[in-house]
C-alpha atoms as a PDB file:
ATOM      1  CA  UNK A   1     -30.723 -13.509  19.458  1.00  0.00           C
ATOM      2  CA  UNK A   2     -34.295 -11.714  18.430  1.00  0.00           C
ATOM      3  CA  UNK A   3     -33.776 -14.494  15.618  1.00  0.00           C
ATOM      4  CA  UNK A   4     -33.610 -17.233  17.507  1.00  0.00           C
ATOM      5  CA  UNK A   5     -36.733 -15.583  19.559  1.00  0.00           C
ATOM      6  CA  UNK A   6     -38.889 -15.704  16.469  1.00  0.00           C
ATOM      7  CA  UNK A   7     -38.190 -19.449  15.816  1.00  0.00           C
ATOM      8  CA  UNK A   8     -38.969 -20.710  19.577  1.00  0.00           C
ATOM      9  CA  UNK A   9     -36.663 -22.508  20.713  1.00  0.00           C
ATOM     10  CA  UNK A  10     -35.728 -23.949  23.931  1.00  0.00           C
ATOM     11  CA  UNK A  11     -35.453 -21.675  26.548  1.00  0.00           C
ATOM     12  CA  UNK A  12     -32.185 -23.196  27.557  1.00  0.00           C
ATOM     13  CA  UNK A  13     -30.740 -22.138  24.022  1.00  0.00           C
ATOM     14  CA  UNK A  14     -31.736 -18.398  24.833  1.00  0.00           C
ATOM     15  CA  UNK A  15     -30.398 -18.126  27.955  1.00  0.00           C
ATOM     16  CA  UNK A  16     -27.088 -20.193  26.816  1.00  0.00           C
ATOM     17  CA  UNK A  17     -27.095 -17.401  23.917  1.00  0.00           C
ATOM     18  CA  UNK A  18     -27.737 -14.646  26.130  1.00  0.00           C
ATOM     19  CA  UNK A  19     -24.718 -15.609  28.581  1.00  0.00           C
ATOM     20  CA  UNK A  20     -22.636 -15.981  25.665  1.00  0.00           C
ATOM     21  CA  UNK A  21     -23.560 -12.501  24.220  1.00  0.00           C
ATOM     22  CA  UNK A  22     -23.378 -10.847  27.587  1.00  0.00           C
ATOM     23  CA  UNK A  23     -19.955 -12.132  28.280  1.00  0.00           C
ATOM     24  CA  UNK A  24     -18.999 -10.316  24.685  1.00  0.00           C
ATOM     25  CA  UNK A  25     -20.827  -6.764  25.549  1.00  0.00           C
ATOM     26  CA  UNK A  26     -18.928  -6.738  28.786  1.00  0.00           C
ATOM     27  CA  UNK A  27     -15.698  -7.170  27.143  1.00  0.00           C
ATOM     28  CA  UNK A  28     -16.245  -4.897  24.968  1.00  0.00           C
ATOM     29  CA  UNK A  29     -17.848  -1.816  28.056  1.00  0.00           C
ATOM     30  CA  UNK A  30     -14.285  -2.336  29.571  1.00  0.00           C
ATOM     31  CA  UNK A  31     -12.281  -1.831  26.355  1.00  0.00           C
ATOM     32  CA  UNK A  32     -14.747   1.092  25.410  1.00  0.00           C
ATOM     33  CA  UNK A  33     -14.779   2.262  29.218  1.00  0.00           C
ATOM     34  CA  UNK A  34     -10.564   2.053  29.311  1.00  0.00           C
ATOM     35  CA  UNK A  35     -10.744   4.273  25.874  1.00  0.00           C
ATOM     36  CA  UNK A  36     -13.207   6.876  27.107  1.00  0.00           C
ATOM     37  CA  UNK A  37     -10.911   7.109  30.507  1.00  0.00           C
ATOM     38  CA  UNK A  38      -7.980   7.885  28.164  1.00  0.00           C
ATOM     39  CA  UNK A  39      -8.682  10.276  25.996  1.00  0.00           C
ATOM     40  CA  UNK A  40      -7.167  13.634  26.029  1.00  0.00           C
ATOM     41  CA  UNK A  41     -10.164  15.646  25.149  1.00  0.00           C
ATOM     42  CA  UNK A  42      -8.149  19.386  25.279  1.00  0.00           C
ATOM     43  CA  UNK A  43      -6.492  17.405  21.783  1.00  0.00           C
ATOM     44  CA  UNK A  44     -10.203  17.557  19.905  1.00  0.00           C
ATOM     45  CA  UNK A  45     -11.386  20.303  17.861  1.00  0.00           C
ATOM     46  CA  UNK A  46     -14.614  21.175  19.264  1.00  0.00           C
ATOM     47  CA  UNK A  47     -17.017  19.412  16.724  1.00  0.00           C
ATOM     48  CA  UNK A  48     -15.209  16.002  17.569  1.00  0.00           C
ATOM     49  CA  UNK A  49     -15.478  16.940  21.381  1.00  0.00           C
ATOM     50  CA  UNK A  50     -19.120  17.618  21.264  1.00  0.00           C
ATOM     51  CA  UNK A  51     -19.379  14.039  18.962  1.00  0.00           C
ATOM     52  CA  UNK A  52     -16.920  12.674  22.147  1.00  0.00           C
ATOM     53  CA  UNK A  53     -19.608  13.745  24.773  1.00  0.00           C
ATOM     54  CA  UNK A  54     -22.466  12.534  22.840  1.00  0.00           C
ATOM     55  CA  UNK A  55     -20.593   9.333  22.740  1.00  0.00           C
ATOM     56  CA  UNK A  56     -20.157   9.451  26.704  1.00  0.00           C
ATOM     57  CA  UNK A  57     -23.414   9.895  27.531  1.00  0.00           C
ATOM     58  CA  UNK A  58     -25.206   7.392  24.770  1.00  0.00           C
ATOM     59  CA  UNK A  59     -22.342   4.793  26.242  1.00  0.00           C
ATOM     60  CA  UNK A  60     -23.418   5.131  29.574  1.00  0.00           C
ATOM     61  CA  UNK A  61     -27.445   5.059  28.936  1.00  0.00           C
ATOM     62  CA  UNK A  62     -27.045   2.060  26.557  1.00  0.00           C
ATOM     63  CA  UNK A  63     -24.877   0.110  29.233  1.00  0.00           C
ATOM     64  CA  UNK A  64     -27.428   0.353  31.929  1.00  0.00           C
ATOM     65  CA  UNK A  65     -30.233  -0.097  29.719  1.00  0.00           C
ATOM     66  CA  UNK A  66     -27.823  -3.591  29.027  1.00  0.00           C
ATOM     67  CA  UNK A  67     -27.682  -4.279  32.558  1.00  0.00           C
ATOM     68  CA  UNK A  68     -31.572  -3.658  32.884  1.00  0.00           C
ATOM     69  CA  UNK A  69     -32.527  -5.780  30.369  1.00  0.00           C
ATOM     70  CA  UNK A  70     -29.904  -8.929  31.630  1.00  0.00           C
ATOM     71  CA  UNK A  71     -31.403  -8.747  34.983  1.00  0.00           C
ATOM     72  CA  UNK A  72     -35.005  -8.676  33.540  1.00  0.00           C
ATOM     73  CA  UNK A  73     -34.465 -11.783  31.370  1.00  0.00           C
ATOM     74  CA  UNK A  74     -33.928 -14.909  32.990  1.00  0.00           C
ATOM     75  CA  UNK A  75     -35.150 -18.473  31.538  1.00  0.00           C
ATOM     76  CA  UNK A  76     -38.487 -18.193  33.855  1.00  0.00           C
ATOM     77  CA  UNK A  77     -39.254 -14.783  33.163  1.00  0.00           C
ATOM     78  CA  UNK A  78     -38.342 -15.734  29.351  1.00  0.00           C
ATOM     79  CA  UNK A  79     -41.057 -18.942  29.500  1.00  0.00           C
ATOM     80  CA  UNK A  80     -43.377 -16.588  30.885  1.00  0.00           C
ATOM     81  CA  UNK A  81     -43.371 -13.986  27.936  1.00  0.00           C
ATOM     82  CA  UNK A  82     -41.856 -14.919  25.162  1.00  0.00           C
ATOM     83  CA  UNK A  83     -42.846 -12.017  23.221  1.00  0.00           C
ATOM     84  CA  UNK A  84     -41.932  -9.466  25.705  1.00  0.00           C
ATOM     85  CA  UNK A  85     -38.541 -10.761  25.637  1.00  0.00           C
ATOM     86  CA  UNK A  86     -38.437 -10.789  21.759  1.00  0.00           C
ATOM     87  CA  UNK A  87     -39.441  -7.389  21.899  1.00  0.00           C
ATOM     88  CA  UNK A  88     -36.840  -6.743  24.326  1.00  0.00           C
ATOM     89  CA  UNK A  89     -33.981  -8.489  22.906  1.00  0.00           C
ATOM     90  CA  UNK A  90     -34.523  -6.874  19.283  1.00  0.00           C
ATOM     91  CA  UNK A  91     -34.599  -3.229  21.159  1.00  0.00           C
ATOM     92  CA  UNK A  92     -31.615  -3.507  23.210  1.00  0.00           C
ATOM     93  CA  UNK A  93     -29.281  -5.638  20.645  1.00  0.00           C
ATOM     94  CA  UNK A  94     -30.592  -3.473  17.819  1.00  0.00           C
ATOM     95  CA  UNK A  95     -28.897  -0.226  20.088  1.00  0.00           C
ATOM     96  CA  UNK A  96     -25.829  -1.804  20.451  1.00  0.00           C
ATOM     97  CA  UNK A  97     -25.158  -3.159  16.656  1.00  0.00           C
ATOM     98  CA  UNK A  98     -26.384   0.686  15.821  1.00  0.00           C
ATOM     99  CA  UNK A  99     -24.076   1.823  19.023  1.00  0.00           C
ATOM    100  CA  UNK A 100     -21.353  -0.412  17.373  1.00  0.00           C
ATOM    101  CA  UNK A 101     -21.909   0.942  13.986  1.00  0.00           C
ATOM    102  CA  UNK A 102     -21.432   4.946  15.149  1.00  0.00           C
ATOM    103  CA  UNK A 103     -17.858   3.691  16.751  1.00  0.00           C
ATOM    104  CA  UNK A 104     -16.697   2.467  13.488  1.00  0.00           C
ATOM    105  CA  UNK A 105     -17.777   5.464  11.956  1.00  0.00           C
ATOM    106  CA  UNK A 106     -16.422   8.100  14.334  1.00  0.00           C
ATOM    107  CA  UNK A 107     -15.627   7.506  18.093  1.00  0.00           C
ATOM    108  CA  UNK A 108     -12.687   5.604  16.834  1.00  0.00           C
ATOM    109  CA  UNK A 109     -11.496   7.899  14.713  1.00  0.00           C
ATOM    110  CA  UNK A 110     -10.978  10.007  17.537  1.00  0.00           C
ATOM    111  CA  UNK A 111      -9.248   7.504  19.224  1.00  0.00           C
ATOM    112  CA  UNK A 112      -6.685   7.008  17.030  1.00  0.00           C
ATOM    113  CA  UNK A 113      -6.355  10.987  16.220  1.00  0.00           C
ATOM    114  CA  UNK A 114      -5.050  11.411  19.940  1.00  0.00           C
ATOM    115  CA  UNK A 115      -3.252   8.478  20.138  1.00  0.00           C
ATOM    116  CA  UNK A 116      -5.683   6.614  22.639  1.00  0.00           C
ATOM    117  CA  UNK A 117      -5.720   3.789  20.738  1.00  0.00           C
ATOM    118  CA  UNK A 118      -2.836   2.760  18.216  1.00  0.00           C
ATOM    119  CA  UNK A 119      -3.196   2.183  14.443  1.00  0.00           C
ATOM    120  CA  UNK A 120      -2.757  -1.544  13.196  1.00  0.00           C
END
């Protein structure tokens, strides 16, 4: 998205990229949402329950820091400042590939250690 912010394109292709990414964070808030609702925290050892937490609370920041930035960025308000929403765009995403990142590393590992989500 910040790419395609650099290369100006249509404003139409932004928003049409936006919609599409938005549509993907939310599935993935209700998955992550439906884990963190799950898990049986008393089954942690207290270094992955303090990781757990800080997973909570970053989760919950980042997603309405997501819905801030949505309802900030339409196509007028991106014609009217293109750089502010580049600026934006490469803040928020960059949080939830890094967000996405620290999951693969370790919030699912907890998962599957108590069983809230099932090996494959």
């Amino acid at each position: 998205m910040a790419e395609l912010a650099l290369t100006h394109p249509r404003t139409s292709e932004l928003t049409r990229r936006l919609a599409s990414i938005a549509d993907e964070v939310s599935t993935h808030i209700a998955i992550e949402n439906m884990i963190l609702a799950e898990c049986d925290q008393a089954t942690l050892s207290s270094a992955w329950r303090e990781v757990w937490e800080d997973g909570k609370e970053g989760f919950r920041a980042l997603c309405a820091d997501w819905a801030t930035f949505l309802g900030e960025w339409n196509a007028d308000c991106i014609n009217a400042d293109l750089a502010g929403f580049r600026q934006a765009a490469t803040d928020v995403l960059g949080r939830l590939r890094e967000r996405t990142q620290a999951e693969s590393r370790s919030f699912y590992l907890i998962a599957l250690q108590t069983s809230v989500v099932a090996f494959r």
